[in-house]
Protein backbone atom coordinates (compact mmCIF):
# COMPACT_ATOMS: atom_id res chain seq x y z
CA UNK A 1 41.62 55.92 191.45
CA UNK A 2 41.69 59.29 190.38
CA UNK A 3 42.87 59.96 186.15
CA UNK A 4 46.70 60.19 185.41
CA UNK A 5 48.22 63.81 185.58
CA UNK A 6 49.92 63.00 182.28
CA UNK A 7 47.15 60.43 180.27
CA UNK A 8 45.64 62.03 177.60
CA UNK A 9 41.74 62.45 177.15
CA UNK A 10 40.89 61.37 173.61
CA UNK A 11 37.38 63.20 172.31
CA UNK A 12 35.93 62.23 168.84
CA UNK A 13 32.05 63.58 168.22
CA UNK A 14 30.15 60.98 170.38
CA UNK A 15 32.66 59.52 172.25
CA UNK A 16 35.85 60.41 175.53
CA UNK A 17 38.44 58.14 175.71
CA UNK A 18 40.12 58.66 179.16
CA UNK A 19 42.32 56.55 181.63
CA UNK A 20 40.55 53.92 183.55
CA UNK A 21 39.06 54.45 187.50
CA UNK A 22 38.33 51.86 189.88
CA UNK A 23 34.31 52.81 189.33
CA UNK A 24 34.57 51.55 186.11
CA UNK A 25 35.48 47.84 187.28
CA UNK A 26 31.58 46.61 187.81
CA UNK A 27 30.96 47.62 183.72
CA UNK A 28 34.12 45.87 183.06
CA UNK A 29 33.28 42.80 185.02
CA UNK A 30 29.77 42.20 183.98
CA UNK A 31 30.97 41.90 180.33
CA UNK A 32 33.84 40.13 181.49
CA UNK A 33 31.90 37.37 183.49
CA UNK A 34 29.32 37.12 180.75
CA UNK A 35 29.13 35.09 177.15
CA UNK A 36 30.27 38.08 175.05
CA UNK A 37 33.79 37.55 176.71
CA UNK A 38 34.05 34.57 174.48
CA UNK A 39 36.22 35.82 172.03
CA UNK A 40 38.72 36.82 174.74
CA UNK A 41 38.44 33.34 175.61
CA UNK A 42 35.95 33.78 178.29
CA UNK A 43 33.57 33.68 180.59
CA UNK A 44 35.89 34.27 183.39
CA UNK A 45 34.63 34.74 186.95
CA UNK A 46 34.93 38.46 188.78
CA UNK A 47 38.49 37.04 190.26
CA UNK A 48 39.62 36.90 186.66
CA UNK A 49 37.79 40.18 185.58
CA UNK A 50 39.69 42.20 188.35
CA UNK A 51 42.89 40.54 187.73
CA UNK A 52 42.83 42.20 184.66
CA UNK A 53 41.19 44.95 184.99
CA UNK A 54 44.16 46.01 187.18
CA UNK A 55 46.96 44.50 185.25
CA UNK A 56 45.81 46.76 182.32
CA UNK A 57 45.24 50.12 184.29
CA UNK A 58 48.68 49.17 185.41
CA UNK A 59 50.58 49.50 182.37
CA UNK A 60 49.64 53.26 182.17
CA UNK A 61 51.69 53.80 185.65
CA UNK A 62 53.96 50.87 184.17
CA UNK A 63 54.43 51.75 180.54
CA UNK A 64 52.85 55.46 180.47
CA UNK A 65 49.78 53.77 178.16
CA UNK A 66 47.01 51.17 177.96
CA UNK A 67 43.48 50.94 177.96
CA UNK A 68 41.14 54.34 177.68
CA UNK A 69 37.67 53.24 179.27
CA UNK A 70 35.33 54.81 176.07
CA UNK A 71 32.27 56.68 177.55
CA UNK A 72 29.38 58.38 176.00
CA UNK A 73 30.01 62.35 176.00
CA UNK A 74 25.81 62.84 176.10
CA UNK A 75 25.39 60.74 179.19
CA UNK A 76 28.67 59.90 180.63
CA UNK A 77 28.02 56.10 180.22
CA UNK A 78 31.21 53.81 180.05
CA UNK A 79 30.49 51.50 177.44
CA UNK A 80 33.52 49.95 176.14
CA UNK A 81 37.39 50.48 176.52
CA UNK A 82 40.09 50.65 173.43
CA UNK A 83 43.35 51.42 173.53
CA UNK A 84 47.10 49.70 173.59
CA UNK A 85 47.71 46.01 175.10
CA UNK A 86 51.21 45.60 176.11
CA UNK A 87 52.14 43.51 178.74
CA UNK A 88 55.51 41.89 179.52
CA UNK A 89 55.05 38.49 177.83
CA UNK A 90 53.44 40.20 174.46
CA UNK A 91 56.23 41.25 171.47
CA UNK A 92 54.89 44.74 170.77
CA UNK A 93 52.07 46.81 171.54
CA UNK A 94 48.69 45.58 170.45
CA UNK A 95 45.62 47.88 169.29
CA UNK A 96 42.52 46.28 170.97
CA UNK A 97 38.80 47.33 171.94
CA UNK A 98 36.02 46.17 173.07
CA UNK A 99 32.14 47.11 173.74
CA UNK A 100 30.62 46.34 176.74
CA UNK A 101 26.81 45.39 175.96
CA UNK A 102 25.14 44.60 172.67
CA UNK A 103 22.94 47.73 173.04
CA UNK A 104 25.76 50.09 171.70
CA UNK A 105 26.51 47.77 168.36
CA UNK A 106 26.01 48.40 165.00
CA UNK A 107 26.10 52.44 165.73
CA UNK A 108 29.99 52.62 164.54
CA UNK A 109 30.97 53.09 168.27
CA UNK A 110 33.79 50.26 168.25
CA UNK A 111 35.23 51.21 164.86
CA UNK A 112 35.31 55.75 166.22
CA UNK A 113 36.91 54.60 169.59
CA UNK A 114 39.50 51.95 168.04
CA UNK A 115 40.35 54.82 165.43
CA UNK A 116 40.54 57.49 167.88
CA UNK A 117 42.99 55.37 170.31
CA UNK A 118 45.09 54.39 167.64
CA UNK A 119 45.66 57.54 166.15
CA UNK A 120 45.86 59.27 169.95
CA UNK A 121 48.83 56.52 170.59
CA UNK A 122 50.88 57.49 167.54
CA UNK A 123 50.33 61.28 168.50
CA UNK A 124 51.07 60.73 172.30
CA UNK A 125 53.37 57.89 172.64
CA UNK A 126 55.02 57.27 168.95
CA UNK A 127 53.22 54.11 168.65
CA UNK A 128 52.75 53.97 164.70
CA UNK A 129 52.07 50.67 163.73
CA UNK A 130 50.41 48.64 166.56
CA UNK A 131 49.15 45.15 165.75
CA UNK A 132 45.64 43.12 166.47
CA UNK A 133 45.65 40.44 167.86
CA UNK A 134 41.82 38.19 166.38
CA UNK A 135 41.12 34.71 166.88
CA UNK A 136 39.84 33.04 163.92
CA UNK A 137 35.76 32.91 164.26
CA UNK A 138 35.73 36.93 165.89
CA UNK A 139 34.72 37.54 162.31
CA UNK A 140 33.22 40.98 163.38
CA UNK A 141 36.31 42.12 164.98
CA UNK A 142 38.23 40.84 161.63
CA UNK A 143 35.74 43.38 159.51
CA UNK A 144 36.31 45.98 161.63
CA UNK A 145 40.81 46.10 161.30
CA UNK A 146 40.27 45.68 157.74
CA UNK A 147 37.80 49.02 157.59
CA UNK A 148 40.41 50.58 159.65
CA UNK A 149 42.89 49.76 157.07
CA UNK A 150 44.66 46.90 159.15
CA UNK A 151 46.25 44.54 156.85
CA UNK A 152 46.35 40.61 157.54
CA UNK A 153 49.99 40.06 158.91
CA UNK A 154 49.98 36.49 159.38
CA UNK A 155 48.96 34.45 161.90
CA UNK A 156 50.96 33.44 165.43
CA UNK A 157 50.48 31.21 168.36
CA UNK A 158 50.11 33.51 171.82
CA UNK A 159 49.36 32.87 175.28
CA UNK A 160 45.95 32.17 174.48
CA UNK A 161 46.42 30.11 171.58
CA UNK A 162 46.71 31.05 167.88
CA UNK A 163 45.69 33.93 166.21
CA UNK A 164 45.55 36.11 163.35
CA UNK A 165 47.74 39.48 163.04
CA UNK A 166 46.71 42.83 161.57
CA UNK A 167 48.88 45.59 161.35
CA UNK A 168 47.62 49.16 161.28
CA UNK A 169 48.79 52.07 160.16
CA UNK A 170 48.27 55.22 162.77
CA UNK A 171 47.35 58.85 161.13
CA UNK A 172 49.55 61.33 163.99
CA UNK A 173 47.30 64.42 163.69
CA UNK A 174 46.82 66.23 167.25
């Protein structure tokens, strides 16, 4: 799949935040199929991982936004995606992110790609005040909203079962 004539590329210092492509499925699925997919309720097999791995690049053809696969601007390594979570069955969009492998934590990579996409979806698609969606015991995920300035909007029962709500404020600056 080639990018999205209209998708924005997001750039911070380290980091580009662009539209998924189908070469970026096999980084996706090994951290899909493995244990750090726990907190998305995983391990799910590669059936799983490419069900939605294409649901979510769909909703930028569907809903003109979603995911941006982050990749290292040195080497061109994808190591995580961020971006907005909104399909069908959800209430409003939802600010998410994820890192791929444990060698890229603890370097602020999670926290400059989540801030990047959230700001880049108020700025490109008027989406202001997205919410995150944590489960309970994803205590790192938890410290990361709140340094982004999320506060704790209650909690609510989803798809895949209950969790807690943060609400974020986006900064629109080009």
């Amino acid at each position: 799949m080639t990018a999205l004539p209209d998708a924005p590329i997001l750039k911070t210092d380290r980091l580009t935040l662009r539209p998924p492509q189908l070469a970026d499925f096999e980084a996706f699925a090994t951290f899909y199929t493995s244990h750090r997919a726990e907190t998305l309720g995983g391990p799910f097999d590669r059936k799983e991982a490419w069900s939605d791995f294409a649901s979510t690049a769909g909703q930028w053809l569907l809903r003109g936004y979603g995911f941006w696969e982050i990749t290292d601007r040195e080497t061109g390594e994808n190591i995580g995606r961020a971006g907005i979570y909104h399909p069908d069955f959800w209430p409003e969009p939802e600010l998410g992110w994820m890192i791929y492998g444990s060698s890229h934590e603890g370097r602020g990579i999670a926290q400059e790609a989540a801030i990047a996409a959230r700001d880049g979806a108020a700025y490109h698609f008027g989406i202001t005040a997205p919410i995150s969606s944590i489960e309970a015991n994803n205590t790192r995920s938890i410290a990361l909203a709140k340094r982004m300035g999320a506060r704790p909007d209650g909690e609510w029962d989803t798809p895949y079962g209950p969790m807690l709500r943060f609400r974020h404020n986006a900064q629109v600056t080009p």
